[in-house]
Every structure is written in C-alpha cells, then in structure tokens.
N, C-alpha and C. Protein backbone atom coordinates (compact mmCIF):
# COMPACT_ATOMS: atom_id res chain seq x y z
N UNK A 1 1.80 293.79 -84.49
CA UNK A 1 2.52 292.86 -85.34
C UNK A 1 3.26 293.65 -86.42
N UNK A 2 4.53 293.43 -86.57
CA UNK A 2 5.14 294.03 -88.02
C UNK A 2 5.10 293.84 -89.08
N UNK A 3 5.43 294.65 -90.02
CA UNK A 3 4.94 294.81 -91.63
C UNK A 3 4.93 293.10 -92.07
N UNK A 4 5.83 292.94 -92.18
CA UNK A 4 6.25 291.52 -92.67
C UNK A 4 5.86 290.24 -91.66
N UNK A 5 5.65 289.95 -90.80
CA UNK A 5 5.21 289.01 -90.07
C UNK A 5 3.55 288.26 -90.64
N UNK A 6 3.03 289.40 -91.64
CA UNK A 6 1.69 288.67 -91.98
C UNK A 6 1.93 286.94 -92.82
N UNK A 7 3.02 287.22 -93.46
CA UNK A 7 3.32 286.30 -94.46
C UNK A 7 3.17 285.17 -94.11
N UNK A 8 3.88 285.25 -92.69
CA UNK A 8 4.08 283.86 -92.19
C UNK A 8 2.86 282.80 -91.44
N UNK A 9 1.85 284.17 -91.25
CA UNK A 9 0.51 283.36 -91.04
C UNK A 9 -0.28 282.55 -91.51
N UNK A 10 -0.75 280.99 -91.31
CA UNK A 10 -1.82 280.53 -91.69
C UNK A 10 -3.10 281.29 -91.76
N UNK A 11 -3.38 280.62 -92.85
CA UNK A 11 -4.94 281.32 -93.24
C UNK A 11 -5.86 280.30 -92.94
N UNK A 12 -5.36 278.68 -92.87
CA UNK A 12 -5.84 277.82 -92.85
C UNK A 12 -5.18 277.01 -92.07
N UNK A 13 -5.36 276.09 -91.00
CA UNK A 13 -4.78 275.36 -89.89
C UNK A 13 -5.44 273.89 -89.64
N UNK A 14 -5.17 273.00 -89.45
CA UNK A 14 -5.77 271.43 -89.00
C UNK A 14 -4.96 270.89 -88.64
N UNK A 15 -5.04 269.72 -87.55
CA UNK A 15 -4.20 268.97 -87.35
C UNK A 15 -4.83 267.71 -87.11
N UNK A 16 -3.83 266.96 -87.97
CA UNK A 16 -4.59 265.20 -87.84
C UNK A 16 -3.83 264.60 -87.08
N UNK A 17 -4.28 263.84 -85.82
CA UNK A 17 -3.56 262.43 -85.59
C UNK A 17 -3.07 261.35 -85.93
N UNK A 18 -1.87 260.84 -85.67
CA UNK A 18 -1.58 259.40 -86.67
C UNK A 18 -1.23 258.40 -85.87
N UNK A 19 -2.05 257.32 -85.68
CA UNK A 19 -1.46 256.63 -84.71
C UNK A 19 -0.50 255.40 -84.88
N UNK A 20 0.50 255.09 -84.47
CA UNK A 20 1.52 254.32 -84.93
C UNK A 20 0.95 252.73 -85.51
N UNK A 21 1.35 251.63 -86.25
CA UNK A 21 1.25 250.35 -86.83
C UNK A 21 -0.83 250.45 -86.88
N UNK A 22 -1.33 251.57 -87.07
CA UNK A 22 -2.81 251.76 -87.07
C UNK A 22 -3.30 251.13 -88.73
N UNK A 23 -2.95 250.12 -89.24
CA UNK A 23 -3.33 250.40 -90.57
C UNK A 23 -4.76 250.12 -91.18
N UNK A 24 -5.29 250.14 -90.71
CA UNK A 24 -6.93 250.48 -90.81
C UNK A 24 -7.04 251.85 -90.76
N UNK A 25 -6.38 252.97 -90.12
CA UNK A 25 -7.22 254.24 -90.33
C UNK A 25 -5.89 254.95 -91.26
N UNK A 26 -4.88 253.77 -91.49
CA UNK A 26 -3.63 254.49 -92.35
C UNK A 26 -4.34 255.27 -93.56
N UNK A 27 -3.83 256.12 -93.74
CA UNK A 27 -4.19 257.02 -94.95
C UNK A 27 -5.41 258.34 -94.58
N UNK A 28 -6.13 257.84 -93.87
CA UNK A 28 -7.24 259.03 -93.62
C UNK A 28 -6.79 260.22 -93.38
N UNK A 29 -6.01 260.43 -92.64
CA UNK A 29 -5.26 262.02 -92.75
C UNK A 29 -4.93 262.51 -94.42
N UNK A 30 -4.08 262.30 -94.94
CA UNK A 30 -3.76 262.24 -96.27
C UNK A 30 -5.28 262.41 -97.22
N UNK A 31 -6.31 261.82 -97.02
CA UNK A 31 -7.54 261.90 -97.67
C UNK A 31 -8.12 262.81 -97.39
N UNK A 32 -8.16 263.13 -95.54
CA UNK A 32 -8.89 264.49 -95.38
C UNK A 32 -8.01 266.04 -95.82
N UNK A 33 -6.65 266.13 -95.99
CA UNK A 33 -6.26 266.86 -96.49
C UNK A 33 -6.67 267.07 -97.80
N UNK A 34 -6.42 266.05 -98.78
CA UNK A 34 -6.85 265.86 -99.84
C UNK A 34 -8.32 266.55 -100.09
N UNK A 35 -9.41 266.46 -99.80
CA UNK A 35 -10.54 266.74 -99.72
C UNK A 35 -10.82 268.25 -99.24
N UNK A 36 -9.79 268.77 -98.31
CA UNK A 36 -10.12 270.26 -97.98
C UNK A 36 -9.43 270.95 -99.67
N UNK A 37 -8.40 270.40 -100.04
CA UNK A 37 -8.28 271.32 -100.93
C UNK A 37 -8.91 271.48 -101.96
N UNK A 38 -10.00 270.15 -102.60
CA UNK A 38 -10.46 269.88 -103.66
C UNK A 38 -11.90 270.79 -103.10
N UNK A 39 -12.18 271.01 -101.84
CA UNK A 39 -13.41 271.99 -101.15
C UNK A 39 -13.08 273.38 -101.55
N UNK A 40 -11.34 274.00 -101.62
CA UNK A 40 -11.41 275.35 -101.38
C UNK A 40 -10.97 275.81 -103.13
N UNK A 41 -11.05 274.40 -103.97
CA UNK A 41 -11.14 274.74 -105.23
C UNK A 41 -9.05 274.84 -105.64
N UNK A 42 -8.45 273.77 -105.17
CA UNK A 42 -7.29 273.94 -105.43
C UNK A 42 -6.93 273.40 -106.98
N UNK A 43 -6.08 273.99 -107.67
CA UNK A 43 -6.07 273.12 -108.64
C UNK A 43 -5.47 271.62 -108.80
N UNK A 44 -5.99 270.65 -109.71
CA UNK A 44 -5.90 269.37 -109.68
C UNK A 44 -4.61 269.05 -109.41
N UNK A 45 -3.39 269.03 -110.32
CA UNK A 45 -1.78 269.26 -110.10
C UNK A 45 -1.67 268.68 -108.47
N UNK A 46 -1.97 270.53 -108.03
CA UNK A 46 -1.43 270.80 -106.77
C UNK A 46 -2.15 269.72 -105.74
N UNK A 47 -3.50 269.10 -105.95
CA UNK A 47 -4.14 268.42 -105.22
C UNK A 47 -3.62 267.41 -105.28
N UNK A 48 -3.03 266.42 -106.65
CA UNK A 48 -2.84 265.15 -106.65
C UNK A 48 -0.70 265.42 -105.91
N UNK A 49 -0.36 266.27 -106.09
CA UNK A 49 1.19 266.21 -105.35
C UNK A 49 1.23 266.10 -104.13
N UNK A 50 0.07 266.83 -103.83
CA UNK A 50 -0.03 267.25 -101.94
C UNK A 50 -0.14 265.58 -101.42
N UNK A 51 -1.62 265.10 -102.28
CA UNK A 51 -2.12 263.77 -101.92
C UNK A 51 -0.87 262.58 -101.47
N UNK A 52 -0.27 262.93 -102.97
CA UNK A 52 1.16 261.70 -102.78
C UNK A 52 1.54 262.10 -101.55
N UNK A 53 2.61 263.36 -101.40
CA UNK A 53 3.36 263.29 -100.42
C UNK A 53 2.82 263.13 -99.03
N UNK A 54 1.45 263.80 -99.06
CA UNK A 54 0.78 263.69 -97.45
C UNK A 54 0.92 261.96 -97.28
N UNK A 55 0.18 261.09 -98.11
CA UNK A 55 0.29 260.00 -98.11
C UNK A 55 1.39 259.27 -97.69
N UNK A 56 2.17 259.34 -98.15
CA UNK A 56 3.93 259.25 -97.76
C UNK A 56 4.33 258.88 -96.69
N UNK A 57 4.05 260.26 -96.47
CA UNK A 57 4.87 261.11 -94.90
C UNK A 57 3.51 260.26 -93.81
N UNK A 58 2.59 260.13 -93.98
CA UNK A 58 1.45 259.29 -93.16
C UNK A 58 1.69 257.60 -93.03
N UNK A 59 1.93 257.40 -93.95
CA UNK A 59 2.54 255.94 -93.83
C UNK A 59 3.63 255.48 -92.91
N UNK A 60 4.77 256.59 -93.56
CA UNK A 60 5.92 256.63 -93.34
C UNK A 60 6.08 256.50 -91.09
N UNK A 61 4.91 257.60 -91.32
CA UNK A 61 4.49 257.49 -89.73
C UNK A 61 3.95 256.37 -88.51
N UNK A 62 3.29 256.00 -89.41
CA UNK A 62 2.36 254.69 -89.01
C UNK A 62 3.23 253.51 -88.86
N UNK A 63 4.14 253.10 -90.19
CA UNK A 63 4.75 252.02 -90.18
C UNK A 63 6.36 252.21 -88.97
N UNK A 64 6.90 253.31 -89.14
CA UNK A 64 8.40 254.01 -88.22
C UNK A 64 8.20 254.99 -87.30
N UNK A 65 7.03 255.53 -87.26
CA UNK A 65 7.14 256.99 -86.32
C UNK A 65 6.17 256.49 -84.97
N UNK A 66 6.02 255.18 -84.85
CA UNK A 66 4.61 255.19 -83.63
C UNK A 66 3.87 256.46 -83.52
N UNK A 67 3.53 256.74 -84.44
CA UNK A 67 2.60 257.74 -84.38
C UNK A 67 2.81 259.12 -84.61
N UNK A 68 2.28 259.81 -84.63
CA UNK A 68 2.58 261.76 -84.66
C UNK A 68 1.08 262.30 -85.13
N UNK A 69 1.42 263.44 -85.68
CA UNK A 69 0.74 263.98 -86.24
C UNK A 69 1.08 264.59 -87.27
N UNK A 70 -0.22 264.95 -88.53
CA UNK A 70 0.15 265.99 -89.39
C UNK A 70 -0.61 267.28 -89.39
N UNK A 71 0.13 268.18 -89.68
CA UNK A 71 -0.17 269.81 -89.54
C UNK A 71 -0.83 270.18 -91.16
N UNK A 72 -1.51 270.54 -91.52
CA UNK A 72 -1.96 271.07 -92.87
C UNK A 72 -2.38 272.80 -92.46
N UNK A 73 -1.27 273.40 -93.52
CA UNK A 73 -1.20 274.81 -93.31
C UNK A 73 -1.55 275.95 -94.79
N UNK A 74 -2.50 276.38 -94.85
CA UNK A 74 -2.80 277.23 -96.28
C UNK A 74 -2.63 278.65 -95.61
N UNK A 75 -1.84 279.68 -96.84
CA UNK A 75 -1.59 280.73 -96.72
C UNK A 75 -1.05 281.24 -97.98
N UNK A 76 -1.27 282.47 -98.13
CA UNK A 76 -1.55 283.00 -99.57
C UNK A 76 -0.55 282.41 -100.34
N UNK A 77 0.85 281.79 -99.99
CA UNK A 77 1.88 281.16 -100.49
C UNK A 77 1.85 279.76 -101.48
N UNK A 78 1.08 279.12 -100.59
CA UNK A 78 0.48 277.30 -100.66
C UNK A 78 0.40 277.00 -99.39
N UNK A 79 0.71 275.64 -99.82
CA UNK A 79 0.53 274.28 -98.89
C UNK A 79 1.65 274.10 -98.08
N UNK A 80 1.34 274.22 -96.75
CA UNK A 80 2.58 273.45 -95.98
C UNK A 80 1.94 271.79 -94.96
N UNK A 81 2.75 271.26 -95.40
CA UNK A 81 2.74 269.83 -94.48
C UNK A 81 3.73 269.97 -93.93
N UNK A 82 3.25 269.67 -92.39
CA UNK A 82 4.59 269.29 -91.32
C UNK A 82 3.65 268.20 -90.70
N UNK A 83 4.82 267.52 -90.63
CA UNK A 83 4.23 265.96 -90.12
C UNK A 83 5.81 265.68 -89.13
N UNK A 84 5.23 265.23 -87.60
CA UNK A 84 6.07 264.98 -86.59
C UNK A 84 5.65 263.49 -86.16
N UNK A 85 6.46 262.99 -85.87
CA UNK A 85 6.42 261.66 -84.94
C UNK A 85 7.38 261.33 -83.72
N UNK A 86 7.08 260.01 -82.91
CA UNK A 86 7.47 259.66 -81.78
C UNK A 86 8.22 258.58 -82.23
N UNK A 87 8.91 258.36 -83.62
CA UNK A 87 9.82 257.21 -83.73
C UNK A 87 11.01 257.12 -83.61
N UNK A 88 11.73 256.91 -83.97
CA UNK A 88 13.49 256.38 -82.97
C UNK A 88 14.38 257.17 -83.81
N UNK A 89 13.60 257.50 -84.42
CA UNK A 89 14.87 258.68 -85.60
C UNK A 89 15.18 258.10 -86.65
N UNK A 90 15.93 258.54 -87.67
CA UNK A 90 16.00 257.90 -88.93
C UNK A 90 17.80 258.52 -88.84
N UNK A 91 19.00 256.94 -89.00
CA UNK A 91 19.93 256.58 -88.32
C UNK A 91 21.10 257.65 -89.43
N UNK A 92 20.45 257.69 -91.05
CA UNK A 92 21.49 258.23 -91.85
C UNK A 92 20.12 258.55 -92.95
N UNK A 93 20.12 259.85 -92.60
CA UNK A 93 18.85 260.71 -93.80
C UNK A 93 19.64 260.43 -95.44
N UNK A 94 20.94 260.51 -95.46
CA UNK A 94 21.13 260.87 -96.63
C UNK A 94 20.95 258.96 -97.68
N UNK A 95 21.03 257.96 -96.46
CA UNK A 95 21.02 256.70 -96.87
C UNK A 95 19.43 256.62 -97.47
N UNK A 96 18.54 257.26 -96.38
CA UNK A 96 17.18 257.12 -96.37
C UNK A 96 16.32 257.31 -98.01
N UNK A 97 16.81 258.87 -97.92
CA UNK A 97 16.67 259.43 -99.10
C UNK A 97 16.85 258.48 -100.63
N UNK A 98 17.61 257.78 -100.87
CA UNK A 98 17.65 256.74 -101.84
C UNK A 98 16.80 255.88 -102.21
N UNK A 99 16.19 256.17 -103.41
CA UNK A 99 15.10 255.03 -103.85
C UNK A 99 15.73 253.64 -103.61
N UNK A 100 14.35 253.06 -103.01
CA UNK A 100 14.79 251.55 -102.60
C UNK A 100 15.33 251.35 -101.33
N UNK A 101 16.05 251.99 -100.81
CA UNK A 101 16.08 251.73 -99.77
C UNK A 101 15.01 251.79 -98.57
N UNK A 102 15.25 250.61 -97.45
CA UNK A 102 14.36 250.39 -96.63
C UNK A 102 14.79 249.50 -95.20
N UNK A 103 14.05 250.22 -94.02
CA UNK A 103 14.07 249.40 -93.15
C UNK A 103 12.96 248.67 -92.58
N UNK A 104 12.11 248.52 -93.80
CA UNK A 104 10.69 247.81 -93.33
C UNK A 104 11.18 245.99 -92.78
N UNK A 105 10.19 245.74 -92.36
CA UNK A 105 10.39 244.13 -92.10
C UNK A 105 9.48 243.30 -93.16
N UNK A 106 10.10 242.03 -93.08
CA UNK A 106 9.35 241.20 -94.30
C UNK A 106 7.48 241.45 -93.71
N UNK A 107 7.00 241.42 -93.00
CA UNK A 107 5.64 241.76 -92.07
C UNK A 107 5.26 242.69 -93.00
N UNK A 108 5.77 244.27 -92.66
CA UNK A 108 5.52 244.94 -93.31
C UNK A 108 5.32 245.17 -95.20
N UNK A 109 6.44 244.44 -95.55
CA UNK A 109 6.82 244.59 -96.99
C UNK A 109 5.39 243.56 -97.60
N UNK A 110 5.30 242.81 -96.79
CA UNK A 110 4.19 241.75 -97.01
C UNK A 110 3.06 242.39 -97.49
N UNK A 111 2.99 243.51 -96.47
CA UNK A 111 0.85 243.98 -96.84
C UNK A 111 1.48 244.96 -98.22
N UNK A 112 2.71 245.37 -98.56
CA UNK A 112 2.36 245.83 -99.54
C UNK A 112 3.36 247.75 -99.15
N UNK A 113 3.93 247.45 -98.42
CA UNK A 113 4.80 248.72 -97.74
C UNK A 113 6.30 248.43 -97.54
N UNK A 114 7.00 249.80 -97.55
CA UNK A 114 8.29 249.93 -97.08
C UNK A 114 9.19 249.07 -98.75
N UNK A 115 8.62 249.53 -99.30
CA UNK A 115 9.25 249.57 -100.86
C UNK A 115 10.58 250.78 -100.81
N UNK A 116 10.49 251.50 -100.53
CA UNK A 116 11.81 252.64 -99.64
C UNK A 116 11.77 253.70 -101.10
N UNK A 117 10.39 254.15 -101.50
CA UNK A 117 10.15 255.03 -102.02
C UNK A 117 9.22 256.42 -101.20
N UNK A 118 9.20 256.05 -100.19
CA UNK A 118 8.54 257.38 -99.47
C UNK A 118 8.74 258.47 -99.33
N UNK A 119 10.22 258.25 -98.93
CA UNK A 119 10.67 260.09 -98.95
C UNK A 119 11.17 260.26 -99.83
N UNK A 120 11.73 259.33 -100.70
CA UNK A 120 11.92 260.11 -102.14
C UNK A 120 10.85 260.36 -103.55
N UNK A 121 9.63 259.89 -103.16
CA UNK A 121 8.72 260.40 -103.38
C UNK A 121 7.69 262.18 -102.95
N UNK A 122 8.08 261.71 -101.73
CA UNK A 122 7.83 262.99 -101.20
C UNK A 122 8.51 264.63 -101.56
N UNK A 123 10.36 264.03 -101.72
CA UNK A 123 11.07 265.11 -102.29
C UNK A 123 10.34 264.88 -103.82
N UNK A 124 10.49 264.29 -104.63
CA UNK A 124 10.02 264.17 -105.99
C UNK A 124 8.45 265.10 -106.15
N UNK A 125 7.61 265.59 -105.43
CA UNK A 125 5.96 265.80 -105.54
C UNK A 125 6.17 267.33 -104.97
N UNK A 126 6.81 267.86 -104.01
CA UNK A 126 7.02 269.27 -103.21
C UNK A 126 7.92 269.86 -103.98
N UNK A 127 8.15 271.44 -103.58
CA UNK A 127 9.15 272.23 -103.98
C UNK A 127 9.81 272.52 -103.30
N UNK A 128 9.50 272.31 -101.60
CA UNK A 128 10.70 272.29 -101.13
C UNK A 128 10.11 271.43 -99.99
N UNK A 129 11.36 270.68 -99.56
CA UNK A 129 11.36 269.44 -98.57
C UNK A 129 12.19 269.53 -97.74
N UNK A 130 12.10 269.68 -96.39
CA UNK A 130 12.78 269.58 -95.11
C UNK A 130 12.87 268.76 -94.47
N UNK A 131 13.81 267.77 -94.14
CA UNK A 131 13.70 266.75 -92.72
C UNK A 131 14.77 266.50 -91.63
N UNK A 132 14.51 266.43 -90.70
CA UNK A 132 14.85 266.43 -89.46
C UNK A 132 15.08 265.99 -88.74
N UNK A 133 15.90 264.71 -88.40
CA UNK A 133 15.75 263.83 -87.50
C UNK A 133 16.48 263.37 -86.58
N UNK A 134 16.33 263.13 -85.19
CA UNK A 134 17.40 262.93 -84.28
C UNK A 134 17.14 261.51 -83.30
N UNK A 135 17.86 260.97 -83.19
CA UNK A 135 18.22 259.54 -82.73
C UNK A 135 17.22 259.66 -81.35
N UNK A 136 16.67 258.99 -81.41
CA UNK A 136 15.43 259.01 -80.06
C UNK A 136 14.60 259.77 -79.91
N UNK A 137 14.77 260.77 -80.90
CA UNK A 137 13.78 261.88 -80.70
C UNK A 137 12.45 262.62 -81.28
N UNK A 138 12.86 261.09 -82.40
CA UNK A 138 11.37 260.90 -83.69
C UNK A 138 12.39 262.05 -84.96
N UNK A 139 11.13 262.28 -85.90
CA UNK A 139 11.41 262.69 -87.22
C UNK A 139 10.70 264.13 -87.36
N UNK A 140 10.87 264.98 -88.09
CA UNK A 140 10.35 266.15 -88.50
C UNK A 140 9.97 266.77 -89.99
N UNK A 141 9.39 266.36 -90.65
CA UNK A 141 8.92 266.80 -91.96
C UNK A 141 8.15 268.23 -92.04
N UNK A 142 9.09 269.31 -92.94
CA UNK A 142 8.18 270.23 -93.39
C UNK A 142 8.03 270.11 -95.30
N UNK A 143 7.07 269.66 -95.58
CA UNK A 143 6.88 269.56 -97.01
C UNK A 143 5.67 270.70 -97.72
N UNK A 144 6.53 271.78 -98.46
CA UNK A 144 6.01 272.91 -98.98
C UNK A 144 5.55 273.10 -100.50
N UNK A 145 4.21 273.04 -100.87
CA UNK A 145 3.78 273.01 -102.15
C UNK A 145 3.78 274.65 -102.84
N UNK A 146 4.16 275.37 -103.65
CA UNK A 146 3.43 276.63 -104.36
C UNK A 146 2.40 276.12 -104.80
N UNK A 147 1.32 277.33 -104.55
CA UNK A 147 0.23 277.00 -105.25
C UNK A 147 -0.41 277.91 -106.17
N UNK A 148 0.54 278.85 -106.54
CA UNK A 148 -0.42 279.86 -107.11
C UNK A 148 -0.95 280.74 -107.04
N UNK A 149 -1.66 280.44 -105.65
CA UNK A 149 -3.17 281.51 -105.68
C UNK A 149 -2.41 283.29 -105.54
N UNK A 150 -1.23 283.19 -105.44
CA UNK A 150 -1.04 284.79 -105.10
C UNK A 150 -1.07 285.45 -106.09
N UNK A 151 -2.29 286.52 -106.19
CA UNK A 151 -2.33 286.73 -107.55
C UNK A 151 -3.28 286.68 -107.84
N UNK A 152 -3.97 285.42 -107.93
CA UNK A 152 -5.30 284.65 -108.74
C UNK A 152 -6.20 285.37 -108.41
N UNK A 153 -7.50 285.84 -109.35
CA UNK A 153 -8.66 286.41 -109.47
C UNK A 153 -9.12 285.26 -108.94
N UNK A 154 -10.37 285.55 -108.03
CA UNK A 154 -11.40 284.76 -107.55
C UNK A 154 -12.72 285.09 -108.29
C-alpha cells in the first residue's frame, strides 16, 4: 500500500439497514450511531451534529428512498456518513436544498414529517456535505464531520 493511501482508511466501519415507509424502526440507525460514538468517548458537539444529520438522512430514507442503507465510518479525520437508497431520485437538488420545501404527502406531513428541513439541516450540522442523485437511480449522501481527535492525547 502507498505512503498516503493510509488516510483514507476506516478505522471504524458499520453498516445499518433502512427499510423504506418502516416507521417503527425509523430512527434506530441514527441512535445506534449515536451511541457508538458516545462509547468511543466522542465529544458532545460532535455527537449531538452527527445525531441530527444521521437522523435526517434516515428519515429522509424511510419516507423517499424505499429504503438503503447507512455507512458509519471513523478514521483519524472524523465521522463519515454515507447513506444510499433505492428511491426515484430527487428531480432538482438545488430546489430540494431550500428550507421548506417538500414533497411529502398530507399522510406523511400528518405523523409529523416532510417539513422540508432535512437536507438543509443536514448541510447546516456537517462540514462538508455531498449529494448525489440520479432520476431512477435513488440518492447518495456523503456527510463528513471533523472531529478532532488528530492530535488528541488519550
């Protein structure tokens, strides 16, 4: 392996399932992330930003993506979330992106979702936010936290 290729390694790897309109187990991914970092001693900050956006991007899945998964990635850098789904694509990212906006249904908006703060929540909580999406081909989120630790005395 070459000099520089270490960087890009996880130190830490999981992957959660999300299963689409599931909202009984909605959120549990987002919680068990939540919980590994508050295990490996992350600081609070970084725990409650991750929480939001994992949360988000998990919803966001459940209610539009029929499902996917999320990736939770630690490496001496921070936090990476990549979260993929099987939903129909998202038609105009830059429309998406706008607080308030939404393509939830009254159904949905009902239990209390699709307020059309998700991904701009998500950009709002990360330092850097990637998304991806192509017309039939589902969505692609990479959402990247700093965390610090490079450096940090243990």
């Amino acid at each position: 392996m070459r000099q520089g290729m270490i960087a890009l390694m996880s130190l830490f790897r999981q992957e959660f399932a999300i299963k689409g309109m599931d909202f009984i187990h909605a959120g549990e991914a987002s919680i068990r992330v939540k919980n590994i970092l508050k295990e490996i001693g992350a600081h609070q900050d970084l725990i409650r930003r991750v929480a939001i956006a994992a949360y988000e991007a998990e919803i966001n899945t459940v209610i539009y993506g029929q499902g996917g998964v999320m990736i939770l990635e630690l490496d001496e850098d921070g936090v990476l979330i990549r979260v993929e789904d099987k939903g129909p694509g998202i038609p105009d990212l830059k429309l998406a992106m706008q607080e308030g906006w939404s393509t939830a249904t009254p159904e949905i908006q009902a239990m209390g979702f699709g307020a059309g703060m998700g991904l701009p929540n998500i950009k709002k909580n990360s330092d850097k936010f990637v998304i991806d999406s192509e017309i039939g081909q589902g969505t692609r989120l990479k959402i990247f936290f700093n965390s610090g630790w490079k450096g940090r005395k243990t």
